[in-house]
PDB file of N, CA and C in Angstrom:
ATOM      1  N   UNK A   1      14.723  12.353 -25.259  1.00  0.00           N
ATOM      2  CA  UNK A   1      15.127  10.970 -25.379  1.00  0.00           C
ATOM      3  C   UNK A   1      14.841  10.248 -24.075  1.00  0.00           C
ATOM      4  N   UNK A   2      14.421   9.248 -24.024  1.00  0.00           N
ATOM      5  CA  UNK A   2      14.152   8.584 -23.143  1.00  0.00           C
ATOM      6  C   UNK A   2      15.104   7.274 -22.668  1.00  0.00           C
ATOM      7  N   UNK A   3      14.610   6.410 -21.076  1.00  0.00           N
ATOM      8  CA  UNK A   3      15.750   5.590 -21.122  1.00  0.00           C
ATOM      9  C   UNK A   3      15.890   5.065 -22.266  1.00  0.00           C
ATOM     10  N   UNK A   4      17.196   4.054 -21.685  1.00  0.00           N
ATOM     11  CA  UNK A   4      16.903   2.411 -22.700  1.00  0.00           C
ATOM     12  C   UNK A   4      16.109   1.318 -21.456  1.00  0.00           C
ATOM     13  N   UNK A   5      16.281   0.322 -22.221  1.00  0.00           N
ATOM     14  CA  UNK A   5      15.487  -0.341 -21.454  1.00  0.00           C
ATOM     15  C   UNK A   5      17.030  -1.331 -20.279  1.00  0.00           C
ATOM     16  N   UNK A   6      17.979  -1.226 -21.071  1.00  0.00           N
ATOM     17  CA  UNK A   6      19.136  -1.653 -19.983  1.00  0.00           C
ATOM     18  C   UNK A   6      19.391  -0.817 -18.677  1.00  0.00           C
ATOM     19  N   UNK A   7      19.254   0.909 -19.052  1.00  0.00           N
ATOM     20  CA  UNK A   7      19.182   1.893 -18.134  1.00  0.00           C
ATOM     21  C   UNK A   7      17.470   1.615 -16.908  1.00  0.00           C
ATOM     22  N   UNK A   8      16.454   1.334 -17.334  1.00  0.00           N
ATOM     23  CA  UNK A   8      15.343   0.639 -16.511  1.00  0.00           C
ATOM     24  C   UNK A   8      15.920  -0.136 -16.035  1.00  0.00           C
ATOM     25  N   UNK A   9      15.939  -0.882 -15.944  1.00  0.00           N
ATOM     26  CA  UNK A   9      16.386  -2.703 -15.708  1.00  0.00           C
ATOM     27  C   UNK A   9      17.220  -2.215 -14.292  1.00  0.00           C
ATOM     28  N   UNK A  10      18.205  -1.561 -14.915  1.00  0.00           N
ATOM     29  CA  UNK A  10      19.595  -1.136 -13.720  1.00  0.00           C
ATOM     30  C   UNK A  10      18.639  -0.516 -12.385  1.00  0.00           C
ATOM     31  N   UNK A  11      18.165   0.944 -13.350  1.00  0.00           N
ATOM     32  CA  UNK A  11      16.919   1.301 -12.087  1.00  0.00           C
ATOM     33  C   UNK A  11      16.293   0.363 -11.361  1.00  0.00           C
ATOM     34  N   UNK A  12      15.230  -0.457 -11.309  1.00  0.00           N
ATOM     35  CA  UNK A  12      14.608  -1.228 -10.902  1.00  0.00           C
ATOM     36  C   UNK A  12      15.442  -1.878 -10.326  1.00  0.00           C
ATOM     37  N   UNK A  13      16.537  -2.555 -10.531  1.00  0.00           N
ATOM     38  CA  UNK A  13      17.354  -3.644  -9.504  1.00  0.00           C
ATOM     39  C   UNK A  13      18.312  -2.512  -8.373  1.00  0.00           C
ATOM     40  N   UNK A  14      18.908  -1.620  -8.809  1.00  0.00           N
ATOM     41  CA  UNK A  14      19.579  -0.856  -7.551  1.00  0.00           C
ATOM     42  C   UNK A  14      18.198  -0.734  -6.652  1.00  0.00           C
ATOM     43  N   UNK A  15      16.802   0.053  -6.811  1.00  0.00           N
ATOM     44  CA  UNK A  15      15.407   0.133  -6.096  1.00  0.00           C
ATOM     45  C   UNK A  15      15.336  -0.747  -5.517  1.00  0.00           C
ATOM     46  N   UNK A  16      15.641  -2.273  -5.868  1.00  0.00           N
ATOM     47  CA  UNK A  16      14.986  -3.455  -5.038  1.00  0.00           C
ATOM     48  C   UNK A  16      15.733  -3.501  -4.104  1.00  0.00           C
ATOM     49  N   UNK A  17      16.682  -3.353  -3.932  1.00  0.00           N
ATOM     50  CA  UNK A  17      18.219  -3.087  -2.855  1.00  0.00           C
ATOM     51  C   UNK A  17      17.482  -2.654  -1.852  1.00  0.00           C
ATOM     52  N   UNK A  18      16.706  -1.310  -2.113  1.00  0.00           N
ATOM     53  CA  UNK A  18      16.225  -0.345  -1.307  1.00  0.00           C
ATOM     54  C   UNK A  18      14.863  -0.304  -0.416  1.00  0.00           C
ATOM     55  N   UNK A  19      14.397  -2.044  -0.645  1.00  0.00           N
ATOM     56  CA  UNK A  19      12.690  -2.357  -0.155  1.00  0.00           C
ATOM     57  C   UNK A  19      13.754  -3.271   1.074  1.00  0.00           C
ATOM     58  N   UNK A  20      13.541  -3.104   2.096  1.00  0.00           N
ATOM     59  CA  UNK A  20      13.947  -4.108   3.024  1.00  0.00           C
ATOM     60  C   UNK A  20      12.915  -4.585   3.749  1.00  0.00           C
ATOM     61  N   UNK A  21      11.897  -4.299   3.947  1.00  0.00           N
ATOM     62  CA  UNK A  21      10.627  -5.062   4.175  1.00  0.00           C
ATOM     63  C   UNK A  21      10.077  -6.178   3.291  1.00  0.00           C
ATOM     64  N   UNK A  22       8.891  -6.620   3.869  1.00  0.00           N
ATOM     65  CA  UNK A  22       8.145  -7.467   3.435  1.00  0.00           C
ATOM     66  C   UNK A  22       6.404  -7.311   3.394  1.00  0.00           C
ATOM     67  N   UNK A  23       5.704  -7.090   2.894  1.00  0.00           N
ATOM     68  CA  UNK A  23       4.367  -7.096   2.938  1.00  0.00           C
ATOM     69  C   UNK A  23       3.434  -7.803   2.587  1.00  0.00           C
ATOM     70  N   UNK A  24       2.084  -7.846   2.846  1.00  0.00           N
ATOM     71  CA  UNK A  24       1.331  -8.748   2.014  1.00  0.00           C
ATOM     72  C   UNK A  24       0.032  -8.058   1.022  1.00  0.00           C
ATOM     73  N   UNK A  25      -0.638  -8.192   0.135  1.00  0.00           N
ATOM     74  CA  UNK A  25      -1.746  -7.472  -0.029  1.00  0.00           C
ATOM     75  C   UNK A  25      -2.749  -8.411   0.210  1.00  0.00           C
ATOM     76  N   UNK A  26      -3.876  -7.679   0.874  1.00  0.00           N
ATOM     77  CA  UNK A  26      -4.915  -8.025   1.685  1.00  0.00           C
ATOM     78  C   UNK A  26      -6.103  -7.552   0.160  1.00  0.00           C
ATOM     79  N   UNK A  27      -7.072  -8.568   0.010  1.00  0.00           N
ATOM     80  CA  UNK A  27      -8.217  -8.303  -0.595  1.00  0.00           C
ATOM     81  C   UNK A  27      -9.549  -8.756   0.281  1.00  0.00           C
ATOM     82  N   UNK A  28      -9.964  -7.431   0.430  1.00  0.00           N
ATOM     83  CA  UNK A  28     -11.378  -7.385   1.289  1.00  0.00           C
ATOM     84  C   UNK A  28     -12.504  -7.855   0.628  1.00  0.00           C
ATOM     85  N   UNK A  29     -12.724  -8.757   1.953  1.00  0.00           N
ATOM     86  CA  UNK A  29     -14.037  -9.538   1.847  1.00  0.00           C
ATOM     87  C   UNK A  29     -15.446  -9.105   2.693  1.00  0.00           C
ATOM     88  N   UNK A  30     -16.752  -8.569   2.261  1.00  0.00           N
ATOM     89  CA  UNK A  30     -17.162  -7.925   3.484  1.00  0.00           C
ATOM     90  C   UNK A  30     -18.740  -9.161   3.398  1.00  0.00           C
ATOM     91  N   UNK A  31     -18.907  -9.506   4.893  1.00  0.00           N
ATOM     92  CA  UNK A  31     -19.645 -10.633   5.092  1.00  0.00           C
ATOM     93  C   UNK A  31     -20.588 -10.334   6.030  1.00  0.00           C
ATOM     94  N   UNK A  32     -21.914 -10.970   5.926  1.00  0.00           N
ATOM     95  CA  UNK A  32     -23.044 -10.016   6.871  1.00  0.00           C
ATOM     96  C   UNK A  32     -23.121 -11.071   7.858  1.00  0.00           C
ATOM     97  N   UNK A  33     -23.493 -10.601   9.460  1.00  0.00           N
ATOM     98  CA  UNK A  33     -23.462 -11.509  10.403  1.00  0.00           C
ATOM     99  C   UNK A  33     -25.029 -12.226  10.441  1.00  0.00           C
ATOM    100  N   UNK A  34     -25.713 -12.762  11.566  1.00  0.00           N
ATOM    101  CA  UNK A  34     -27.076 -13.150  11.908  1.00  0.00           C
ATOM    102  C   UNK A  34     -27.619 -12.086  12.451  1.00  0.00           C
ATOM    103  N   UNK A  35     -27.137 -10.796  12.476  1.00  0.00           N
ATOM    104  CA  UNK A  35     -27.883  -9.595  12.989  1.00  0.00           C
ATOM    105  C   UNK A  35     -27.794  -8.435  12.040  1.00  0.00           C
ATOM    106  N   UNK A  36     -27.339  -8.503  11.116  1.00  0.00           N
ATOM    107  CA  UNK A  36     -27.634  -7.614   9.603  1.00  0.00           C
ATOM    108  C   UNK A  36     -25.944  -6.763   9.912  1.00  0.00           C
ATOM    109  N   UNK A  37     -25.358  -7.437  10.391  1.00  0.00           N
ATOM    110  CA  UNK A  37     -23.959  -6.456  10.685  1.00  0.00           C
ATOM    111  C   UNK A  37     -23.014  -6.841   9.671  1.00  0.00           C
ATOM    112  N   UNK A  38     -22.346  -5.839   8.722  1.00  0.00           N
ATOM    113  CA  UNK A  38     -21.084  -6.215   7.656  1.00  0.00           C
ATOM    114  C   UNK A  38     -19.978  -5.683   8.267  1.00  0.00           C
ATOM    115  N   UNK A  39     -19.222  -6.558   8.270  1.00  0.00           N
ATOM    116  CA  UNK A  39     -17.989  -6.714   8.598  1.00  0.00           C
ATOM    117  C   UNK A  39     -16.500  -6.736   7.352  1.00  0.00           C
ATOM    118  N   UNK A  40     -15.807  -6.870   7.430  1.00  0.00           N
ATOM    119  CA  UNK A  40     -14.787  -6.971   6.206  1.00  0.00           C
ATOM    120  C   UNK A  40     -13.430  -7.737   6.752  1.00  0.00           C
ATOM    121  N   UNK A  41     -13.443  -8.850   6.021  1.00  0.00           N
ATOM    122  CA  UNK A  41     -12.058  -9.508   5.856  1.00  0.00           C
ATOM    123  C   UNK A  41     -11.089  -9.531   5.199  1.00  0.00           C
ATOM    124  N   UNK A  42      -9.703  -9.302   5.567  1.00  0.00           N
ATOM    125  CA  UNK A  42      -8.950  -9.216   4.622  1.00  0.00           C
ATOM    126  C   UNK A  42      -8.500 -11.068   4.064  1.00  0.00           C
ATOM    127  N   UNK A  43      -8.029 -11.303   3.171  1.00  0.00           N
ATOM    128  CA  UNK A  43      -7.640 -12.300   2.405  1.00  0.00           C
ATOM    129  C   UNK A  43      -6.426 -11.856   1.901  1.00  0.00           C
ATOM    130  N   UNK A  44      -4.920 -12.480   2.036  1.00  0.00           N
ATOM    131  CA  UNK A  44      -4.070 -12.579   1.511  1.00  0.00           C
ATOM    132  C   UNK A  44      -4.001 -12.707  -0.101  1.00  0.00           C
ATOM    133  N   UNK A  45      -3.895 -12.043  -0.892  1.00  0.00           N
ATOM    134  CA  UNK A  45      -3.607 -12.678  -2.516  1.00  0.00           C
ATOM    135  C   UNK A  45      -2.414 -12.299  -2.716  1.00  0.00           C
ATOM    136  N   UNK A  46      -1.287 -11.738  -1.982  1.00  0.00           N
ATOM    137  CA  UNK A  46       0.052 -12.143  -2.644  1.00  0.00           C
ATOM    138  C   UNK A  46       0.384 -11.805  -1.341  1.00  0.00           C
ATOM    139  N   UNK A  47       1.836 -12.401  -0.832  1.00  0.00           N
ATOM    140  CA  UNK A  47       2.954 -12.363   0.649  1.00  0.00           C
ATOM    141  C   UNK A  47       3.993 -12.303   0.107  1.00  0.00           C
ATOM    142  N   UNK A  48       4.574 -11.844   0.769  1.00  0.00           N
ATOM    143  CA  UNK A  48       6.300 -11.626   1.054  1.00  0.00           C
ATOM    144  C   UNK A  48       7.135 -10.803  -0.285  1.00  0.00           C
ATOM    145  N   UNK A  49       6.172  -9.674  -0.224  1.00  0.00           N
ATOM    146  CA  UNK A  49       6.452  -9.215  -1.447  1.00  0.00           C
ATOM    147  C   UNK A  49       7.472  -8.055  -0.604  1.00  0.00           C
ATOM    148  N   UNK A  50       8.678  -7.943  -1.434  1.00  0.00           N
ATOM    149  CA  UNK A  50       9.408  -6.629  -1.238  1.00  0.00           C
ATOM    150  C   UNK A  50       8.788  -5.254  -0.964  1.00  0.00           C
ATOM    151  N   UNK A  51       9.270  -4.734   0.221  1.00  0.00           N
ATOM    152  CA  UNK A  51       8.650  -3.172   0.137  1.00  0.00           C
ATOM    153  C   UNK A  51       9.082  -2.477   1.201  1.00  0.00           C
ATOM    154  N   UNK A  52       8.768  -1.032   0.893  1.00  0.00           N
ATOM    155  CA  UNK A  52       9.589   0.310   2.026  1.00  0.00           C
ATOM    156  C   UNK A  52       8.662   1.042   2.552  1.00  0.00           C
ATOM    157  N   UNK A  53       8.184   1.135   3.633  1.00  0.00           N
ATOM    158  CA  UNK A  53       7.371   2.386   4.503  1.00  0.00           C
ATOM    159  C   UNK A  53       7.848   3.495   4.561  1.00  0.00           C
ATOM    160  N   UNK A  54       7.680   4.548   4.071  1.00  0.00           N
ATOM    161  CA  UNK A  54       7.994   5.421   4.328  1.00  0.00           C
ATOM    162  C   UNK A  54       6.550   6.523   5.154  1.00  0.00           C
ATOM    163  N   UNK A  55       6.745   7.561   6.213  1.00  0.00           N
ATOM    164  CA  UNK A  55       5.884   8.399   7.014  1.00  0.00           C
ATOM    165  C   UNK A  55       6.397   9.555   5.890  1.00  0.00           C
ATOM    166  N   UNK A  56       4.956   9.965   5.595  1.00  0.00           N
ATOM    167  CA  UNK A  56       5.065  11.238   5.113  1.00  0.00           C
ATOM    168  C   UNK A  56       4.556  12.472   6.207  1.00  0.00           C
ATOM    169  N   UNK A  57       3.466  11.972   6.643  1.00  0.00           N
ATOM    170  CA  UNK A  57       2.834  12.782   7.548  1.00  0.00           C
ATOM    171  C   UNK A  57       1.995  12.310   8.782  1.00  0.00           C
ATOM    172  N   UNK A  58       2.240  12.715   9.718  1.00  0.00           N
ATOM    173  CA  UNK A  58       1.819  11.766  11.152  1.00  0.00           C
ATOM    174  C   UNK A  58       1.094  12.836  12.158  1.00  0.00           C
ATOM    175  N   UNK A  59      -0.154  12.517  12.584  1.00  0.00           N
ATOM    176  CA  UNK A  59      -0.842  13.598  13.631  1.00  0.00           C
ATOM    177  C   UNK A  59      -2.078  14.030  12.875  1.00  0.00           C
ATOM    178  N   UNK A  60      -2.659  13.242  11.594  1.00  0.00           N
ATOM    179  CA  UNK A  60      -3.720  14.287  11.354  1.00  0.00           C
ATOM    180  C   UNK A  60      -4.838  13.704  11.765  1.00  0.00           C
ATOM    181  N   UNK A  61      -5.762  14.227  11.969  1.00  0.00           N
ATOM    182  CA  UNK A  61      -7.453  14.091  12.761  1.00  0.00           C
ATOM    183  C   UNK A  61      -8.517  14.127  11.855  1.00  0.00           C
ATOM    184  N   UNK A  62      -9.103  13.247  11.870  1.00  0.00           N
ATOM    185  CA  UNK A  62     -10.179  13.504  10.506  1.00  0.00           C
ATOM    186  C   UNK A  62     -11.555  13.260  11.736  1.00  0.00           C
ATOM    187  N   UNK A  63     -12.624  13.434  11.164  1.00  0.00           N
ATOM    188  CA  UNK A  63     -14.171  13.031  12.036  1.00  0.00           C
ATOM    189  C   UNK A  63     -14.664  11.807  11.389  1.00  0.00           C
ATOM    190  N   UNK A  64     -14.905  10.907  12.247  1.00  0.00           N
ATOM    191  CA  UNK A  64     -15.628   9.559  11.886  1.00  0.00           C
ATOM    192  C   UNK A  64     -16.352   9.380  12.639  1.00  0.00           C
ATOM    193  N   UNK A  65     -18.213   9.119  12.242  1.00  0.00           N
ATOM    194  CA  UNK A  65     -19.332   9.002  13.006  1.00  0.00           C
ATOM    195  C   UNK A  65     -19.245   9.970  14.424  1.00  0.00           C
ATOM    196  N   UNK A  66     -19.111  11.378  13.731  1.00  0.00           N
ATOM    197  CA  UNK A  66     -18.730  12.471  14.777  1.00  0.00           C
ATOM    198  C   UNK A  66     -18.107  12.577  16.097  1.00  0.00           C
ATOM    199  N   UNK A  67     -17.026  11.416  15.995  1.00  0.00           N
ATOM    200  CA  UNK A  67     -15.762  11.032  16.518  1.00  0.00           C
ATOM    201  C   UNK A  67     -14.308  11.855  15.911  1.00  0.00           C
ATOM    202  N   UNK A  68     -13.738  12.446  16.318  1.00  0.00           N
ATOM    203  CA  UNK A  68     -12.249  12.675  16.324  1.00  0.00           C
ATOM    204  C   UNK A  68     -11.119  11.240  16.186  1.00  0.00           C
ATOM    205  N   UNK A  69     -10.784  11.223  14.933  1.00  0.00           N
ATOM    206  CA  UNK A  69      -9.816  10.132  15.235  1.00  0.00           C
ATOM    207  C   UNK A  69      -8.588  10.345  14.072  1.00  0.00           C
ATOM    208  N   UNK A  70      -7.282   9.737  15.461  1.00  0.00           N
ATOM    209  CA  UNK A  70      -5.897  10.262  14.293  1.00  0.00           C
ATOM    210  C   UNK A  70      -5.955   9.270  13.382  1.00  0.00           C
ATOM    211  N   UNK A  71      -4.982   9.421  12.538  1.00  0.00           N
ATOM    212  CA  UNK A  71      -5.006   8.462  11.636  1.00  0.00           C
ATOM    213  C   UNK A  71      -3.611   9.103  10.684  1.00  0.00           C
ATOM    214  N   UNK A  72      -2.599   8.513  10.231  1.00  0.00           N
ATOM    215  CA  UNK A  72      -1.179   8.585   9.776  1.00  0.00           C
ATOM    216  C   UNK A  72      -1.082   8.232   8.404  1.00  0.00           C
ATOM    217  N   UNK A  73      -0.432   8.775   7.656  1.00  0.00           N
ATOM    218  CA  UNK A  73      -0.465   8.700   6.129  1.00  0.00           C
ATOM    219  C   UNK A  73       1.151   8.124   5.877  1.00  0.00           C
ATOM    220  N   UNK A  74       1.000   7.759   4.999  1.00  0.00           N
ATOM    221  CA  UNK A  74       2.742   6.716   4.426  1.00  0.00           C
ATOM    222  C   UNK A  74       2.528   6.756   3.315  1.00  0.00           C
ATOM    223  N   UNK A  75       3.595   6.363   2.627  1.00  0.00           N
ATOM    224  CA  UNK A  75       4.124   5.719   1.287  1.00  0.00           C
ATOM    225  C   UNK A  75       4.623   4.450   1.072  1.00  0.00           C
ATOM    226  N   UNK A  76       3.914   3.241   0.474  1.00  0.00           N
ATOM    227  CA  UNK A  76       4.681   2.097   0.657  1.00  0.00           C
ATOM    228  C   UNK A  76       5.566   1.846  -0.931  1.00  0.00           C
ATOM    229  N   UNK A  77       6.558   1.819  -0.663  1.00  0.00           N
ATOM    230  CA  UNK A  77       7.358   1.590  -2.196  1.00  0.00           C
ATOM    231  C   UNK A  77       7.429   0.004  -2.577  1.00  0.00           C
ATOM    232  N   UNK A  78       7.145  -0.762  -3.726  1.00  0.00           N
ATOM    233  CA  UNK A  78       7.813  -1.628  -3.870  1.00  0.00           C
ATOM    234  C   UNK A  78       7.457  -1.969  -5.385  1.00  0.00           C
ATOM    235  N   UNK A  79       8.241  -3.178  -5.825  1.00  0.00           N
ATOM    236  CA  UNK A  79       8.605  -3.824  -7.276  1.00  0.00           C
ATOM    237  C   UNK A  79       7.153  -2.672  -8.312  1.00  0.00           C
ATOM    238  N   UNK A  80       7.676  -1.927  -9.679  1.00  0.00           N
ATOM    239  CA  UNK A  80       7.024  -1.561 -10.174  1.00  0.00           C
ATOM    240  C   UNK A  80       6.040  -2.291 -10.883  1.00  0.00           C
ATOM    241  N   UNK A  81       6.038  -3.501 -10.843  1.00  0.00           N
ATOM    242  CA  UNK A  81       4.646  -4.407 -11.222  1.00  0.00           C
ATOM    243  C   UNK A  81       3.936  -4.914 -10.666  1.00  0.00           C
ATOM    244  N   UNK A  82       3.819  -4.549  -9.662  1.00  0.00           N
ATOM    245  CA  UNK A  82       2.696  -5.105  -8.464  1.00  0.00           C
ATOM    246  C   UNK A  82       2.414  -4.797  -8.636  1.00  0.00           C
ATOM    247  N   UNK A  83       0.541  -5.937  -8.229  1.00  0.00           N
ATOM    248  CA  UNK A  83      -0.757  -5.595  -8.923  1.00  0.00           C
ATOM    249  C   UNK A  83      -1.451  -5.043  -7.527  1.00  0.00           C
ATOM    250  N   UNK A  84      -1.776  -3.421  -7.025  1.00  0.00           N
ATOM    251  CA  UNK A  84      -2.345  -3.429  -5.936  1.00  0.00           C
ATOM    252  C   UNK A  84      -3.250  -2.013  -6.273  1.00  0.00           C
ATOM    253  N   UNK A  85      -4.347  -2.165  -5.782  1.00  0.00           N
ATOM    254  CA  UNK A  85      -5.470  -1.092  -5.963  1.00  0.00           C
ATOM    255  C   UNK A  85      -6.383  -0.544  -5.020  1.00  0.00           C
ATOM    256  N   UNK A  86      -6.566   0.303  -5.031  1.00  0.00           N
ATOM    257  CA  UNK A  86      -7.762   0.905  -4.108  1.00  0.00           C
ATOM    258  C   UNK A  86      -8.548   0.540  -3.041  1.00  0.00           C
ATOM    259  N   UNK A  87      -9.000  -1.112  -3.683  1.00  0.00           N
ATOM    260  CA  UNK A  87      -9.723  -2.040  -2.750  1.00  0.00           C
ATOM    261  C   UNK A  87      -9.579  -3.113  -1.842  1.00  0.00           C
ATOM    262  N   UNK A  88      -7.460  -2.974  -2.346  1.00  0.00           N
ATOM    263  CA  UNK A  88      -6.709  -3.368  -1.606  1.00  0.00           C
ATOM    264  C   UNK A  88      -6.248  -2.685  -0.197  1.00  0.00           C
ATOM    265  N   UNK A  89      -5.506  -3.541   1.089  1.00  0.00           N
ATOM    266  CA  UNK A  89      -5.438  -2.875   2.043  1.00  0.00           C
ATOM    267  C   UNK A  89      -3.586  -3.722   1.828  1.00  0.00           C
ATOM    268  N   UNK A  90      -2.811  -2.825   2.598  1.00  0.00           N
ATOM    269  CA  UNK A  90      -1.896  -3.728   2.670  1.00  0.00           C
ATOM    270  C   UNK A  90      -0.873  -3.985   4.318  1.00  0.00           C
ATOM    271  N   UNK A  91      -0.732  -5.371   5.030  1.00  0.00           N
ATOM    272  CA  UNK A  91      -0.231  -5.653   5.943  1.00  0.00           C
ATOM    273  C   UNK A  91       1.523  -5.441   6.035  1.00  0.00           C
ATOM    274  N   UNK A  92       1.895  -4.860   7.043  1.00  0.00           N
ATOM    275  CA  UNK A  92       3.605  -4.969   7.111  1.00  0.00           C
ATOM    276  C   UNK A  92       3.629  -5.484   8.385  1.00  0.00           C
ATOM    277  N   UNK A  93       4.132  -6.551   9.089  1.00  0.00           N
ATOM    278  CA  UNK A  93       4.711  -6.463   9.971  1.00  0.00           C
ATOM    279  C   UNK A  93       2.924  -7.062  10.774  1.00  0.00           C
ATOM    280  N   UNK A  94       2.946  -6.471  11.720  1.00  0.00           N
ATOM    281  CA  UNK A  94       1.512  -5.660  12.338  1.00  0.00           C
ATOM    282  C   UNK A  94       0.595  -4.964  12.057  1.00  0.00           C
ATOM    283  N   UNK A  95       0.878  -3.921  11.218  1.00  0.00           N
ATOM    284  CA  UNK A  95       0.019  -2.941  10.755  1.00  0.00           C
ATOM    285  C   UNK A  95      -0.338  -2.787   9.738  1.00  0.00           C
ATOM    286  N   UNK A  96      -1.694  -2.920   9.607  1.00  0.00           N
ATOM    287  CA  UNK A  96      -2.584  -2.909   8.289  1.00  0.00           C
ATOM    288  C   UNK A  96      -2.558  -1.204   7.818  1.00  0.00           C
ATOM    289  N   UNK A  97      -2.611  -1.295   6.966  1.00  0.00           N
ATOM    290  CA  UNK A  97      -2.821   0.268   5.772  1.00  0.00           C
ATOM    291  C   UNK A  97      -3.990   0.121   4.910  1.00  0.00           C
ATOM    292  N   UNK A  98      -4.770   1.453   5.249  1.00  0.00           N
ATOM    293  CA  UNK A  98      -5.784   1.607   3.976  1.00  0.00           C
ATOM    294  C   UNK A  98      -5.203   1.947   2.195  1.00  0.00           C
ATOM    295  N   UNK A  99      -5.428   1.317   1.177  1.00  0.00           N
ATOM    296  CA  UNK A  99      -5.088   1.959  -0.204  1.00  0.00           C
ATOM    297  C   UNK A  99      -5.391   3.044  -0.228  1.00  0.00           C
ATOM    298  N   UNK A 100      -4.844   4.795  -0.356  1.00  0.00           N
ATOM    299  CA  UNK A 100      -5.605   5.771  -0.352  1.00  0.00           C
ATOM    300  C   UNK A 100      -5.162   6.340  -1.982  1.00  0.00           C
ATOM    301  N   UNK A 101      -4.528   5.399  -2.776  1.00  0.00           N
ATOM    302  CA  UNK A 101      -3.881   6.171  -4.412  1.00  0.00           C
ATOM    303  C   UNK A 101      -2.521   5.501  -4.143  1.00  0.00           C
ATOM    304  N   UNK A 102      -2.576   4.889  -5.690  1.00  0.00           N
ATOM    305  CA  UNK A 102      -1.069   4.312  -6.168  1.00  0.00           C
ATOM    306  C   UNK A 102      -0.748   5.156  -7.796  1.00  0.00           C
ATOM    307  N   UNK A 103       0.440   5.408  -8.106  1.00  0.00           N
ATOM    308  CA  UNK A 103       1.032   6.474  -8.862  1.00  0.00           C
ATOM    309  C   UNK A 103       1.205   4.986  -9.794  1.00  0.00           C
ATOM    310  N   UNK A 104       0.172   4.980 -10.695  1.00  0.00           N
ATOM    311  CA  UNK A 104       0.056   4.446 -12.555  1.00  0.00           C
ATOM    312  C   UNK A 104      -0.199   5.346 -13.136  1.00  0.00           C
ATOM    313  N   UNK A 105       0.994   6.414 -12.960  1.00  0.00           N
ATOM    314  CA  UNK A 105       0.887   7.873 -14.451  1.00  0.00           C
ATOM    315  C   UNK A 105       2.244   8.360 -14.434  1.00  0.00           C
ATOM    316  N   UNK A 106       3.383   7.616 -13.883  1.00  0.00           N
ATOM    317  CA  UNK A 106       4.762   7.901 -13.559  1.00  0.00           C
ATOM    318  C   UNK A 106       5.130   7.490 -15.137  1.00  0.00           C
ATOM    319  N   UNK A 107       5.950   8.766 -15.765  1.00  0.00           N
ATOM    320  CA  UNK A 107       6.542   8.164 -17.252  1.00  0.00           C
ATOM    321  C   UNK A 107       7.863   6.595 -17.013  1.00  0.00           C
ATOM    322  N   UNK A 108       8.275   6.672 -16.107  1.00  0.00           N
ATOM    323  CA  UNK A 108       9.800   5.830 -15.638  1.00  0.00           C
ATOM    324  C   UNK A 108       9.220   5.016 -15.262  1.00  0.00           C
ATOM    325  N   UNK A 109       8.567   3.790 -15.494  1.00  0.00           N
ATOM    326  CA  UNK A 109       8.093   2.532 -14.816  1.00  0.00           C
ATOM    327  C   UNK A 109       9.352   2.007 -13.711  1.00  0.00           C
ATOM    328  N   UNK A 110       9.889   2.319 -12.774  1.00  0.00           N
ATOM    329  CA  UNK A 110      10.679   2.152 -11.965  1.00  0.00           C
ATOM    330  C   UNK A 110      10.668   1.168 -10.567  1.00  0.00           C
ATOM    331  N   UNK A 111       9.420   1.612 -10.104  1.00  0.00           N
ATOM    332  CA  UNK A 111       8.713   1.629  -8.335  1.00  0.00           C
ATOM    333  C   UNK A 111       7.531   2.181  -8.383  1.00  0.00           C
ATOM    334  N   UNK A 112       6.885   1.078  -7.785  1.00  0.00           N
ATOM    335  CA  UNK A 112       5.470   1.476  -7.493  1.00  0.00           C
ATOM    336  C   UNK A 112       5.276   1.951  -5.824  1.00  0.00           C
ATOM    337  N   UNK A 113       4.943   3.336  -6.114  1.00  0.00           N
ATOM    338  CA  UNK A 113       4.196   3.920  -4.649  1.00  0.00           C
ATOM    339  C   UNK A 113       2.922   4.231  -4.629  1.00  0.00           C
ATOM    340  N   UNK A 114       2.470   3.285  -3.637  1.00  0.00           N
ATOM    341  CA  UNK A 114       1.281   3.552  -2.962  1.00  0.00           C
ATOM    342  C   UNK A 114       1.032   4.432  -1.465  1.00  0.00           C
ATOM    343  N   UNK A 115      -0.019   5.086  -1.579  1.00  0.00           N
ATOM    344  CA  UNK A 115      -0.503   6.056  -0.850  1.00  0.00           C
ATOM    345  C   UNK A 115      -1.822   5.244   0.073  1.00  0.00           C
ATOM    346  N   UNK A 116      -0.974   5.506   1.849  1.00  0.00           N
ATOM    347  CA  UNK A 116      -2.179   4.650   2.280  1.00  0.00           C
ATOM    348  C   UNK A 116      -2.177   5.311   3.973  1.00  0.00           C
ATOM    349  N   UNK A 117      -3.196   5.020   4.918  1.00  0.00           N
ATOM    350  CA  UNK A 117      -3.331   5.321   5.978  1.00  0.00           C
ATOM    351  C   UNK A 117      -3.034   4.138   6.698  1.00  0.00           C
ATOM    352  N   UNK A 118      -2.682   4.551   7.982  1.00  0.00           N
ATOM    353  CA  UNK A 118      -2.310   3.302   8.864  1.00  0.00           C
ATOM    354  C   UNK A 118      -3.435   3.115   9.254  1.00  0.00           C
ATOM    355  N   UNK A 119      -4.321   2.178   9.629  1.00  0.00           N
ATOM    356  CA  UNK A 119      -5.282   1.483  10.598  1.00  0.00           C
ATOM    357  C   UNK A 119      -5.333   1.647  11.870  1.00  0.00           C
ATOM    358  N   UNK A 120      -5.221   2.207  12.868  1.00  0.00           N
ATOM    359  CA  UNK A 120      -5.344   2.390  14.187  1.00  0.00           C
ATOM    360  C   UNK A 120      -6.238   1.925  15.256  1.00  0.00           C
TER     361      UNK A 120
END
């Protein structure tokens, strides 16, 4: 048996209690200079949306252009109907996050968590 939809509802509003942040989602724009160089802008398409950082894991090293560089993984929680994807990046505060996977296969439509790297 599954919820009801009064038992959701309750979920989702005690959860919102639980986002004390604010974020924005960033949609990348990537634009070529006068010297063949692409670059990428982010663009705001939604602000001040509720949400929670959470660190899952901090210290790992990946290779970029056979460079060593850290780079920090999180969880950002917020409202289960936000529209945010892959090609999205998202801002808190200061710090931009890469989209690295958001959980649309959860049976409990509750909270949406996204999976992302910090920007460094």
């Amino acid at each position: 048996m599954g919820l009801t939809l009064g038992e959701l509802t309750g979920m989702r509003e005690a959860i919102a209690l639980l986002l004390p942040d604010t974020c924005s989602i960033l949609q990348m724009v990537q634009s070529q200079d006068g010297e063949g160089n692409i670059t990428s802008v982010g663009s705001a398409i939604a602000t001040a949306i509720p949400c929670r950082v959470d660190s899952w894991h901090r210290g790992y090293l990946a290779v970029s252009g056979a460079a060593i560089e850290p780079f920090s993984r999180y969880t950002i929680s917020m409202a289960y109907n936000q529209s945010v994807n892959e090609a999205n990046k998202i801002k808190v505060g200061n710090d931009v996050y890469r989209v690295t996977g958001v959980n649309t296969d959860q049976s409990w439509k509750a909270v949406l968590r996204v999976d992302v790297e910090r920007e460094i």
